[in-house]
C-alpha atoms as a PDB file:
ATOM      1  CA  UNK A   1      15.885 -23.952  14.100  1.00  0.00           C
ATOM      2  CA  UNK A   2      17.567 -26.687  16.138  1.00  0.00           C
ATOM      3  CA  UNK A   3      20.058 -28.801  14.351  1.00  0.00           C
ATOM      4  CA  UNK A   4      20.482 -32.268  14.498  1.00  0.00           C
ATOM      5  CA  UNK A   5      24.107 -32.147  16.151  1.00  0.00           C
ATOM      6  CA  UNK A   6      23.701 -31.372  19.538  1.00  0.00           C
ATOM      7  CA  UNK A   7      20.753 -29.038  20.189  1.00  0.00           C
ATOM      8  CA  UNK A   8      22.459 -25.415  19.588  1.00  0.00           C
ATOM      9  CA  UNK A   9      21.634 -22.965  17.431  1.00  0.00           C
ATOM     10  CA  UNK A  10      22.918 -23.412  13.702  1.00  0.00           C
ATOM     11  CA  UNK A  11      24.619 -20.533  11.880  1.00  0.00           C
ATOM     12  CA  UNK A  12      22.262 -20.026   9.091  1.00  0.00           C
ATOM     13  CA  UNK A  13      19.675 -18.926  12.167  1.00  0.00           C
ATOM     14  CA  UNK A  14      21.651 -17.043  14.299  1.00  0.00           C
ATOM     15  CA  UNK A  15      22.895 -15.054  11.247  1.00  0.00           C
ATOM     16  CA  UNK A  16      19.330 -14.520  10.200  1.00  0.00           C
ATOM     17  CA  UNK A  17      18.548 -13.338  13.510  1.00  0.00           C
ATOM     18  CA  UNK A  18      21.197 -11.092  13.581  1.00  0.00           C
ATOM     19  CA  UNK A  19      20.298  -9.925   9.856  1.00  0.00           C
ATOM     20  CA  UNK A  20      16.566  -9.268  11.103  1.00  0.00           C
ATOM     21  CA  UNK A  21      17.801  -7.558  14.776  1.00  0.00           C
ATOM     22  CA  UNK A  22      19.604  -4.944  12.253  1.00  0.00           C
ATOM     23  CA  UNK A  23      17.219  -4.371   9.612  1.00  0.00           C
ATOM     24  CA  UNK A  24      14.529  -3.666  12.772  1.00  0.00           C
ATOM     25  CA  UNK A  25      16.882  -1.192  13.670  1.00  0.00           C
ATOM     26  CA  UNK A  26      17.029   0.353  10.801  1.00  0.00           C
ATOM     27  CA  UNK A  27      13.215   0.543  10.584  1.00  0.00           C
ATOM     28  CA  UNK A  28      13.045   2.346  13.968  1.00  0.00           C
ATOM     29  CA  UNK A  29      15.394   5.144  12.630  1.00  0.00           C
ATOM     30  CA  UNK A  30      13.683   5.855   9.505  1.00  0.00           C
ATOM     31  CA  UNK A  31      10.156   5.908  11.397  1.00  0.00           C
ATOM     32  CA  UNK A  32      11.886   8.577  14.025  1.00  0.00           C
ATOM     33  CA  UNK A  33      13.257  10.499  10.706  1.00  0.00           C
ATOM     34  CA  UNK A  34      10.133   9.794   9.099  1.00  0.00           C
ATOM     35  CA  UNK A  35       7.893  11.637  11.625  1.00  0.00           C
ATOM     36  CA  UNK A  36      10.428  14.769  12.233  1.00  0.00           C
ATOM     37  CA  UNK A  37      10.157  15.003   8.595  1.00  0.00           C
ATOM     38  CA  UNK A  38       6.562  14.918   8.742  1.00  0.00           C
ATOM     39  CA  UNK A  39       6.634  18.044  11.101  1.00  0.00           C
ATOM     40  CA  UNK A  40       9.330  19.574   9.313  1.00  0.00           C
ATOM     41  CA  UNK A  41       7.025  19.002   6.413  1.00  0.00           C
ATOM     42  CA  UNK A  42       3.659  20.825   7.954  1.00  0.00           C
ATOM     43  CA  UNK A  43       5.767  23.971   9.746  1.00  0.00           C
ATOM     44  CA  UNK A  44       6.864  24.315   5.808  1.00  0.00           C
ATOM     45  CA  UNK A  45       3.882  24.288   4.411  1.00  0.00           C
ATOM     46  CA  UNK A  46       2.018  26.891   6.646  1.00  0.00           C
ATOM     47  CA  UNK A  47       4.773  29.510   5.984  1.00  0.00           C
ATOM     48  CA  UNK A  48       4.328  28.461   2.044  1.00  0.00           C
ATOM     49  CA  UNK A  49       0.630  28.792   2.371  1.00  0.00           C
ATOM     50  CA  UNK A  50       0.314  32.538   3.375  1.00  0.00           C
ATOM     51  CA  UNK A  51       2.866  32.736  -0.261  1.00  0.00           C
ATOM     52  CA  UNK A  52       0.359  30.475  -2.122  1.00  0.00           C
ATOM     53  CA  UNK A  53      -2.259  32.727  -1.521  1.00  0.00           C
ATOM     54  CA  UNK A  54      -0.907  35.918  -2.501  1.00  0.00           C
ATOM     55  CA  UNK A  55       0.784  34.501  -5.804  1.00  0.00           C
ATOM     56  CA  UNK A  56      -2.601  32.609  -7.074  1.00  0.00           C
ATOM     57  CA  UNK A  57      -4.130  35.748  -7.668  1.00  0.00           C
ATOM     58  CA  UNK A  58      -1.075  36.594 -10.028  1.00  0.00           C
ATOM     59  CA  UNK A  59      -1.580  33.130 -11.370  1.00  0.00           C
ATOM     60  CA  UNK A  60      -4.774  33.383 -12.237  1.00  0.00           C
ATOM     61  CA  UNK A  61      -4.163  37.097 -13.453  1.00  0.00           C
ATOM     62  CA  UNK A  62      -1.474  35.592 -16.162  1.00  0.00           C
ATOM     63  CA  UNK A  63      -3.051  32.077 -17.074  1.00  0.00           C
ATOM     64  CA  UNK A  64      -6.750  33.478 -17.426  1.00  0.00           C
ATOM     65  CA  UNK A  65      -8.227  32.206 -20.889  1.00  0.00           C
ATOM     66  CA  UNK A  66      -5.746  29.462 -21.287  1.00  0.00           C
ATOM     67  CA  UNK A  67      -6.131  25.921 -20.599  1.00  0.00           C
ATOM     68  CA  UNK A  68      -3.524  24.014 -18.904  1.00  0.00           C
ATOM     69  CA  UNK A  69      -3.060  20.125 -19.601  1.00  0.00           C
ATOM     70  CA  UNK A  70      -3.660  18.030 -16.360  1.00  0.00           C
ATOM     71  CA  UNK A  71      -1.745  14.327 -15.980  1.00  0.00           C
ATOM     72  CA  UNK A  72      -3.813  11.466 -15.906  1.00  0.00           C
ATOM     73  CA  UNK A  73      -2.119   8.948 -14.153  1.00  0.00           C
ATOM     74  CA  UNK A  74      -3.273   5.733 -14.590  1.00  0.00           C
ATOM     75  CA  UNK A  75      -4.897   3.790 -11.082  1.00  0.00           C
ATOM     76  CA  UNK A  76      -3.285   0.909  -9.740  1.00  0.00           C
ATOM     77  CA  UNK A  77      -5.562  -1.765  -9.445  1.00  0.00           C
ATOM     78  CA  UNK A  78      -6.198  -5.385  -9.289  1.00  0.00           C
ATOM     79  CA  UNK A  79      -8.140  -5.441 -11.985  1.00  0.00           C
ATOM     80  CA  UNK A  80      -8.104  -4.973 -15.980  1.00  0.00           C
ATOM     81  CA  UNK A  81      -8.499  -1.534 -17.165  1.00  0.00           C
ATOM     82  CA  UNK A  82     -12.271  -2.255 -18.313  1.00  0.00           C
ATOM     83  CA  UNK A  83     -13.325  -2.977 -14.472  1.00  0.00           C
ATOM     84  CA  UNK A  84     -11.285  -0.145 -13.013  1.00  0.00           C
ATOM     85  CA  UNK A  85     -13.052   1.943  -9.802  1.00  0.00           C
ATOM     86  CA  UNK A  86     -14.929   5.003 -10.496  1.00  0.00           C
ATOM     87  CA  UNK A  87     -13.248   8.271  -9.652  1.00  0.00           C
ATOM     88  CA  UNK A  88     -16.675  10.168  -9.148  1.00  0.00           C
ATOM     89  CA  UNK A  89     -17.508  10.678  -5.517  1.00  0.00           C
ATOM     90  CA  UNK A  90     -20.554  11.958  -4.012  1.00  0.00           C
ATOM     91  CA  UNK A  91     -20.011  15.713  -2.672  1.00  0.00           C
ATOM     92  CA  UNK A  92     -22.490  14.587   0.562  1.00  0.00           C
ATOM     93  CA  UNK A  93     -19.788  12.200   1.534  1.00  0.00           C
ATOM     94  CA  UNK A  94     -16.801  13.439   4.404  1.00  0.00           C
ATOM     95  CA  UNK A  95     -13.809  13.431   2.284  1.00  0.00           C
ATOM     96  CA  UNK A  96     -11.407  10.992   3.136  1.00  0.00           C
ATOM     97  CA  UNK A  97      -8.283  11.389   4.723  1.00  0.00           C
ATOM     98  CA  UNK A  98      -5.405  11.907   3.085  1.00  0.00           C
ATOM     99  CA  UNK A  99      -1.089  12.494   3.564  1.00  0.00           C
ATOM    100  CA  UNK A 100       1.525  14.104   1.764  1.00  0.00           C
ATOM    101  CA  UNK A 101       4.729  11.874   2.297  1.00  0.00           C
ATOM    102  CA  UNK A 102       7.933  12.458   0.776  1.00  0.00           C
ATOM    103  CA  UNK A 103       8.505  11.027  -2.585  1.00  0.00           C
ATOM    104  CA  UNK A 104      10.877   8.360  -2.704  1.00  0.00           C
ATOM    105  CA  UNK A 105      14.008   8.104  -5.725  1.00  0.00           C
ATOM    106  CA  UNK A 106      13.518   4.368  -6.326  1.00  0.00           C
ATOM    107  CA  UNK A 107      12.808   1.275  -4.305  1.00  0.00           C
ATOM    108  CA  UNK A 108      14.931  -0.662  -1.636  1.00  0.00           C
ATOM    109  CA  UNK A 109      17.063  -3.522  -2.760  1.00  0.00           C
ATOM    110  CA  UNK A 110      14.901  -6.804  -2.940  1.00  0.00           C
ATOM    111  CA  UNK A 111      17.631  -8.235  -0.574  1.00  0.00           C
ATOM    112  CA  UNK A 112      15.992  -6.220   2.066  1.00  0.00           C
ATOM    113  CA  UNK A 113      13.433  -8.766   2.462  1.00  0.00           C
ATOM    114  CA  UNK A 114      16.165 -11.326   3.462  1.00  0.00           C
ATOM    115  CA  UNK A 115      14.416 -14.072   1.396  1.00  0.00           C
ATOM    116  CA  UNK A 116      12.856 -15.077   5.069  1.00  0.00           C
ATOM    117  CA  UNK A 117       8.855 -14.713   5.851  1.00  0.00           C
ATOM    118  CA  UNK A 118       8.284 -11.210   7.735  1.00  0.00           C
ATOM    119  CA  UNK A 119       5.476 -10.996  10.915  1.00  0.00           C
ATOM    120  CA  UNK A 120       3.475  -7.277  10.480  1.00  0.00           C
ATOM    121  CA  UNK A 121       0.651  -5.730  12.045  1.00  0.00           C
ATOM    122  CA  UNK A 122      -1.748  -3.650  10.278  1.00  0.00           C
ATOM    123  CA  UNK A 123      -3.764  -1.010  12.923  1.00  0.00           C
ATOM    124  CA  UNK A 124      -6.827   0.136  11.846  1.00  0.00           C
ATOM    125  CA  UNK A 125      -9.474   2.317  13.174  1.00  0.00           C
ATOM    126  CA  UNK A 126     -11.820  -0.951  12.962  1.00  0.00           C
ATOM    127  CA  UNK A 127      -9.507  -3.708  14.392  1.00  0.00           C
ATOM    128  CA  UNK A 128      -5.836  -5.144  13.705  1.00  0.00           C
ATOM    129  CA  UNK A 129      -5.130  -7.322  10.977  1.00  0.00           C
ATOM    130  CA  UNK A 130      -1.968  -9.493  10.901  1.00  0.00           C
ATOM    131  CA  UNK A 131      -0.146 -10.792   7.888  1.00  0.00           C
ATOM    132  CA  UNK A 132       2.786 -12.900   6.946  1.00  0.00           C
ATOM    133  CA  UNK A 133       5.337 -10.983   4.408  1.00  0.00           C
ATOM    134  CA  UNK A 134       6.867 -14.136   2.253  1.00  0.00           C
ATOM    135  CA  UNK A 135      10.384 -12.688   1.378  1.00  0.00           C
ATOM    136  CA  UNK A 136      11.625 -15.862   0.007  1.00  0.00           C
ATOM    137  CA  UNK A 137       8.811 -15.569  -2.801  1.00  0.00           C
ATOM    138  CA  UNK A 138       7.976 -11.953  -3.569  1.00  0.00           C
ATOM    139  CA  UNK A 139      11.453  -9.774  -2.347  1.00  0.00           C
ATOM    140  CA  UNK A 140      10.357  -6.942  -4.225  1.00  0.00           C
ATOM    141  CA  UNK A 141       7.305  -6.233  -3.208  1.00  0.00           C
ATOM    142  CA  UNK A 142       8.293  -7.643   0.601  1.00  0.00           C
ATOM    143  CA  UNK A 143      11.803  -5.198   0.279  1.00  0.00           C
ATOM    144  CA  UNK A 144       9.403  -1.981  -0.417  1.00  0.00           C
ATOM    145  CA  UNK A 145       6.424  -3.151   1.947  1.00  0.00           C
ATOM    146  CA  UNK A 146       9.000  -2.918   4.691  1.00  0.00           C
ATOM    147  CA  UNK A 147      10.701   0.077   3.863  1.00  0.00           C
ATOM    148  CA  UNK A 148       7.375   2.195   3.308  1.00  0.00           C
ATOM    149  CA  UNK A 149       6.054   1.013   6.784  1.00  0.00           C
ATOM    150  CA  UNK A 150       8.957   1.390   9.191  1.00  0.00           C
ATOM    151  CA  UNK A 151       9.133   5.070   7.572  1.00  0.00           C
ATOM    152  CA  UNK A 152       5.442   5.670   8.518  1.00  0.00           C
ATOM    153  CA  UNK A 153       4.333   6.070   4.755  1.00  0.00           C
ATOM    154  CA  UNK A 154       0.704   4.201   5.288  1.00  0.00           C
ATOM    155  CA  UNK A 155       0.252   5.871   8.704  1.00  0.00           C
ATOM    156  CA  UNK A 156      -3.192   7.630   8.334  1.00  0.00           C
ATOM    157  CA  UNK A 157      -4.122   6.624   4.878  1.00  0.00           C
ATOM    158  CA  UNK A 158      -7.586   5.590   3.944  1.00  0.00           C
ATOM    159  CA  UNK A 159      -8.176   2.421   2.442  1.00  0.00           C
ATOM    160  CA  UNK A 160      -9.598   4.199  -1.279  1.00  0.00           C
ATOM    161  CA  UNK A 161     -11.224   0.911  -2.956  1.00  0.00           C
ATOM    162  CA  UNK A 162     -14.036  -1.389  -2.082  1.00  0.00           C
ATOM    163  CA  UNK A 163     -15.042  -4.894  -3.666  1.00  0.00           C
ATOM    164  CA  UNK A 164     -17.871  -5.846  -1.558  1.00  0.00           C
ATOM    165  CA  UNK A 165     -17.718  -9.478  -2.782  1.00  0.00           C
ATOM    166  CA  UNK A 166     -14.197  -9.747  -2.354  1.00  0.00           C
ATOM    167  CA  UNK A 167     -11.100  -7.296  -1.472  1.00  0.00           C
ATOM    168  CA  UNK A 168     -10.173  -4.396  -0.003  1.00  0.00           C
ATOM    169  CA  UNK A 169      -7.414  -2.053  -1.636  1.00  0.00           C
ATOM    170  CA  UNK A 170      -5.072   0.484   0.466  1.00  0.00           C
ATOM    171  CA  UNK A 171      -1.830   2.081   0.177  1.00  0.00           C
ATOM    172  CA  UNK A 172      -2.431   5.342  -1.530  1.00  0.00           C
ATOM    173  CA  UNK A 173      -1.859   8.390   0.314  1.00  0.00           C
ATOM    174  CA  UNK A 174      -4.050  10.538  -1.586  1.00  0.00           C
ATOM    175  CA  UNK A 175      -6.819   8.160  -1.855  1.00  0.00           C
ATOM    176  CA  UNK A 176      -7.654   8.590  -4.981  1.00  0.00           C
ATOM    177  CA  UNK A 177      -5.829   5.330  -6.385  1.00  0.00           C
ATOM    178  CA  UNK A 178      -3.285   7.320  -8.437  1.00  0.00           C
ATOM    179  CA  UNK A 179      -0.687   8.075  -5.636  1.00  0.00           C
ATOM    180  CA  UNK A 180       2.208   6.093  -4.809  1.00  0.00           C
ATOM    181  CA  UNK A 181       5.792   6.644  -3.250  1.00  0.00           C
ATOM    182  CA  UNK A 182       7.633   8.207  -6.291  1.00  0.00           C
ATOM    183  CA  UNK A 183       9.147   4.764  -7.610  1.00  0.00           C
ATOM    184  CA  UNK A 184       7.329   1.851  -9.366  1.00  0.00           C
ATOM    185  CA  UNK A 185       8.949  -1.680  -9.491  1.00  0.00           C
ATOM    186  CA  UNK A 186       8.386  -5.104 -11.440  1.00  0.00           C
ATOM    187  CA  UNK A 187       8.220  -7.328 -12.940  1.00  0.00           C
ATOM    188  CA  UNK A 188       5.493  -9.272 -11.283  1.00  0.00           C
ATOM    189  CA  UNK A 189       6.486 -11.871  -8.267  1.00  0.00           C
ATOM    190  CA  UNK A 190       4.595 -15.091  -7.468  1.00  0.00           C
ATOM    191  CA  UNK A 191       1.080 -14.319  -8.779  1.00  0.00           C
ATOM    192  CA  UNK A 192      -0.881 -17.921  -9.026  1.00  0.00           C
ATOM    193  CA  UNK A 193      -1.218 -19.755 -12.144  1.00  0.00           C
ATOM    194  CA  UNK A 194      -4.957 -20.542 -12.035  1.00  0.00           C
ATOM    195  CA  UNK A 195      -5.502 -16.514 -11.521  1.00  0.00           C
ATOM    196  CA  UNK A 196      -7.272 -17.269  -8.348  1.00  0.00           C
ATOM    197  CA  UNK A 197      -6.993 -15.260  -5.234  1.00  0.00           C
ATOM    198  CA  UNK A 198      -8.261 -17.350  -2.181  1.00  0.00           C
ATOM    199  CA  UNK A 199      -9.560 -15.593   1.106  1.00  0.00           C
ATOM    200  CA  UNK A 200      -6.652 -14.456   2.668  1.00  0.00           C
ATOM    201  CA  UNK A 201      -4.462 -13.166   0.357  1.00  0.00           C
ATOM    202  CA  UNK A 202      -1.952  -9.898   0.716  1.00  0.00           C
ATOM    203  CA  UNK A 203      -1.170  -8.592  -3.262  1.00  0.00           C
ATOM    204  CA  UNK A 204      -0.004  -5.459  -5.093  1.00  0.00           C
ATOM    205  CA  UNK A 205      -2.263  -3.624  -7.341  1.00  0.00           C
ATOM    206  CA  UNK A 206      -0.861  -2.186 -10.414  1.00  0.00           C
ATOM    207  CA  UNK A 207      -1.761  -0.759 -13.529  1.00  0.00           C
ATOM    208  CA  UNK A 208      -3.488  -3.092 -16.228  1.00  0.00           C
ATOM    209  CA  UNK A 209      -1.336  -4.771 -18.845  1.00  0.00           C
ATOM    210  CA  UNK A 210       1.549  -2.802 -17.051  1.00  0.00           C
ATOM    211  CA  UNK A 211       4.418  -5.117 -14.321  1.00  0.00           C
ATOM    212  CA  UNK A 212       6.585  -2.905 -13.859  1.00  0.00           C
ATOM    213  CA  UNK A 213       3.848  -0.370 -12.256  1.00  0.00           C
ATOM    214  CA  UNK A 214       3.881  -1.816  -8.363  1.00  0.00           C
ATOM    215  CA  UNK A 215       4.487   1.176  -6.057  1.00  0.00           C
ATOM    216  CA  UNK A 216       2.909   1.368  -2.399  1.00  0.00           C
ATOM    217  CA  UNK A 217      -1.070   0.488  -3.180  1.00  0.00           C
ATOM    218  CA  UNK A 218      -1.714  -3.513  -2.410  1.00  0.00           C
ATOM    219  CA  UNK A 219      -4.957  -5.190  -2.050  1.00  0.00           C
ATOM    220  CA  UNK A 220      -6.352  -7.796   0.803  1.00  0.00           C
ATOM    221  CA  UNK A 221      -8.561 -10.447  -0.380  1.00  0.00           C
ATOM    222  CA  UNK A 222     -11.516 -11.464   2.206  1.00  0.00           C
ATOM    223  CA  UNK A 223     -13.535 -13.713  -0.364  1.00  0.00           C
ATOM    224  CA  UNK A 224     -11.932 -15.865  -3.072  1.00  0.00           C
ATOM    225  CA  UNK A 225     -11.962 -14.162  -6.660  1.00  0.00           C
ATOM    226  CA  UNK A 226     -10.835 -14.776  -9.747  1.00  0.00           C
ATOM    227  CA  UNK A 227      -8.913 -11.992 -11.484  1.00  0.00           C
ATOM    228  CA  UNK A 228      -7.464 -13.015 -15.041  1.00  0.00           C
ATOM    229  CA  UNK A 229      -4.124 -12.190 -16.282  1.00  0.00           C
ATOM    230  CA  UNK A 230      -3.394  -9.716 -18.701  1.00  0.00           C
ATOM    231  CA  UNK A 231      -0.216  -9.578 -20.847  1.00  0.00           C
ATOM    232  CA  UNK A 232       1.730  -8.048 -17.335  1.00  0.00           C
ATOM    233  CA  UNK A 233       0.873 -11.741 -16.187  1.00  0.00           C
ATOM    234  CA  UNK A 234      -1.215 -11.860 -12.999  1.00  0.00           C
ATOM    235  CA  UNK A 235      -0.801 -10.417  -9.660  1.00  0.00           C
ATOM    236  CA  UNK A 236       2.330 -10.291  -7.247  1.00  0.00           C
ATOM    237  CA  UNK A 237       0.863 -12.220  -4.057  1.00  0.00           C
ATOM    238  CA  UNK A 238       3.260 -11.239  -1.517  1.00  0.00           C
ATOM    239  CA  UNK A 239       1.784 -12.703   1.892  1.00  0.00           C
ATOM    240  CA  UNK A 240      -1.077 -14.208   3.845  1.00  0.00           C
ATOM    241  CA  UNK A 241      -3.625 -12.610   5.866  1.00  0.00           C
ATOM    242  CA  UNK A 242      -3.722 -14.595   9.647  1.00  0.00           C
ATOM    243  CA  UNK A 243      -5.211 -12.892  11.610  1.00  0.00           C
ATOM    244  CA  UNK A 244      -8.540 -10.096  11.361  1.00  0.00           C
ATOM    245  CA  UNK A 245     -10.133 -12.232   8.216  1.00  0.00           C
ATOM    246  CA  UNK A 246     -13.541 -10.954  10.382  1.00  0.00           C
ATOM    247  CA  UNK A 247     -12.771  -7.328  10.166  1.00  0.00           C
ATOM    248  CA  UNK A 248     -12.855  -7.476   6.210  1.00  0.00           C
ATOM    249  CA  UNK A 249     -15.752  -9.348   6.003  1.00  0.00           C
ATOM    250  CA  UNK A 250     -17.355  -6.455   7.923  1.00  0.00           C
ATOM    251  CA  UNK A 251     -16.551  -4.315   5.820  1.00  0.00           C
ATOM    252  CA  UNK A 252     -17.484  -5.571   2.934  1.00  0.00           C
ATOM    253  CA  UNK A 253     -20.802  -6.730   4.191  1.00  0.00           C
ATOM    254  CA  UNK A 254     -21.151  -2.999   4.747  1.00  0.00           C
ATOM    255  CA  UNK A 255     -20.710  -2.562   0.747  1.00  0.00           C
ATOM    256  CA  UNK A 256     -19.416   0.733  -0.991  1.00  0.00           C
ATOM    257  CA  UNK A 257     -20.721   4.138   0.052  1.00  0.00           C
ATOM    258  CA  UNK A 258     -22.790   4.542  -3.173  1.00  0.00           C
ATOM    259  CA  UNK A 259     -24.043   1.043  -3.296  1.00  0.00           C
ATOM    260  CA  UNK A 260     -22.055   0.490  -6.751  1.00  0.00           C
ATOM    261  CA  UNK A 261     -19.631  -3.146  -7.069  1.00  0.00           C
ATOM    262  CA  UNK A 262     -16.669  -1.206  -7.162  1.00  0.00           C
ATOM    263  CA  UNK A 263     -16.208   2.251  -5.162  1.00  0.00           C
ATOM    264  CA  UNK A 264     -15.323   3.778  -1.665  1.00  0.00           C
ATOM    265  CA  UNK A 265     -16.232   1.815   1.323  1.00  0.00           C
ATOM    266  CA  UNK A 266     -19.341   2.387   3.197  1.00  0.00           C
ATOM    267  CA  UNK A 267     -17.416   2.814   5.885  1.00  0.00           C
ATOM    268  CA  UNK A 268     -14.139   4.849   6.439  1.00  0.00           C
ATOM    269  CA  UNK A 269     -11.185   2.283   6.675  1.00  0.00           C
ATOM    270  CA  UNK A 270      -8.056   4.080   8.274  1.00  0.00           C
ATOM    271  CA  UNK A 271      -4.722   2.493   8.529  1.00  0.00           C
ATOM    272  CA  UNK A 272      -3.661   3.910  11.610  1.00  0.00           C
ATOM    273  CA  UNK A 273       0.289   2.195  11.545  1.00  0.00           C
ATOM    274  CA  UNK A 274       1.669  -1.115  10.123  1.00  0.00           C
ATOM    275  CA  UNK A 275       4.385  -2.398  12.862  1.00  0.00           C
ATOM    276  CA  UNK A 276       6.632  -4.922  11.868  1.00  0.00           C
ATOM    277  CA  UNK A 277       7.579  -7.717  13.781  1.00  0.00           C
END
């Protein structure tokens, strides 16, 4: 911003500058940490395999005859519980890729989002799509957006959940819409008042009748829709898609892969990286 006094730059800029020169610094360390982690991580897990598979047949030895409870964790989703996606998939299908990040203890400070509007690129195996983060209006969801890509936490996740009329969902790792980073946030942050989503918008899923259920799983909408409010309130709208509007509307033209209103997407959608700007 130029003030009025003489053409130089004012304070309040240069100090947001500086604010937004550091925090991309700090996003460039935690990506470098992120991926020695990451092959930390898989070295780990090869050495643990060969002890997996002598101890399972132990396991099953001891637990035959007895049931053990499984968790159901409840799918984000940006929709009420009665219009959730279906969890069957059909065995003919390639699975979809999926990661095993790090579990996080809780979620950055809102004041990470440095109530200021954020520039990000989302790579995908079909195209880029760029978006505007609005910190000033959702610093929550903006705070952990930020955090969770300069660590690498969407790199190589499959977008899970198709809407053919309308929106895309991504940001689970397991893509099965029950993962997220090991923290959950709320309450819910600038959702519109008429519960209407216009083409273009960047939102976080949650669970139904549940704001304080936001993790890492976020929706882009490609085709206005109208999803009502439940008693959570509506849906934390968190920025504005500007760029790769087309590359949705592909894929949703392409509709789910088993032809249902609600499922996996015809065709694979893989976030490759999300660099911020």
């Amino acid at each position: 911003m130029i003030d009025d006094e003489g053409g130089g730059v004012s304070p309040s800029k240069r100090e947001r500058e500086y604010a937004r020169r550091r925090y991309q610094k700090r996003l460039e360390r935690q990506a470098r940490a992120a991926r020695v982690a990451r092959r930390n991580r898989i070295i780990a897990a090869t050495v643990a395999g060969v002890l997996i598979v002598a101890g399972a047949i132990a396991l099953i030895v001891t637990q035959q005859g007895e049931d053990a409870p499984q968790a159901s964790p409840t799918p984000a989703e940006p929709m009420p519980s009665g219009e959730q996606t279906s969890s069957s998939e059909d065995s003919s299908l390639e699975p979809l890729p999926t990661t095993q990040p790090e579990p996080y203890s809780a979620p950055p400070p809102e004041t990470d989002a440095l109530d200021t509007e954020w520039q990000a690129t989302i790579q995908t195996n079909l195209g880029d799509i760029a978006v505007t983060l609005a910190g000033a209006d959702a610093p929550q969801a903006v705070s952990s957006f930020l955090m969770l890509a300069g660590d690498g936490y969407f790199d190589g996740t499959a977008c899970h959940r198709l809407l053919p009329d309308s929106l895309l969902q991504c940001g689970d790792p397991t893509a099965t819409g029950s993962g997220g980073p090991g923290y959950s946030f709320g309450p819910v942050e600038n959702a519109p008042t008429d519960d209407v989503y216009p083409a273009g918008t960047l939102a976080m899923a949650r669970q139904a009748g549940n704001g304080e259920s936001m993790g890492s799983q976020f929706f882009l909408v490609f085709n206005e829709v109208s999803l009502p409010s439940d008693e959570a309130g509506g849906y934390t709208v968190f920025g504005q898609i500007t760029e790769g509007l087309e590359i949705l509307e592909q894929i949703g033209a392409a509709g789910t892969a088993d032809g249902s209103s609600d499922g996996r997407p015809a065709e694979n959608v893989i976030i490759e990286s999300v660099d911020i700007q």
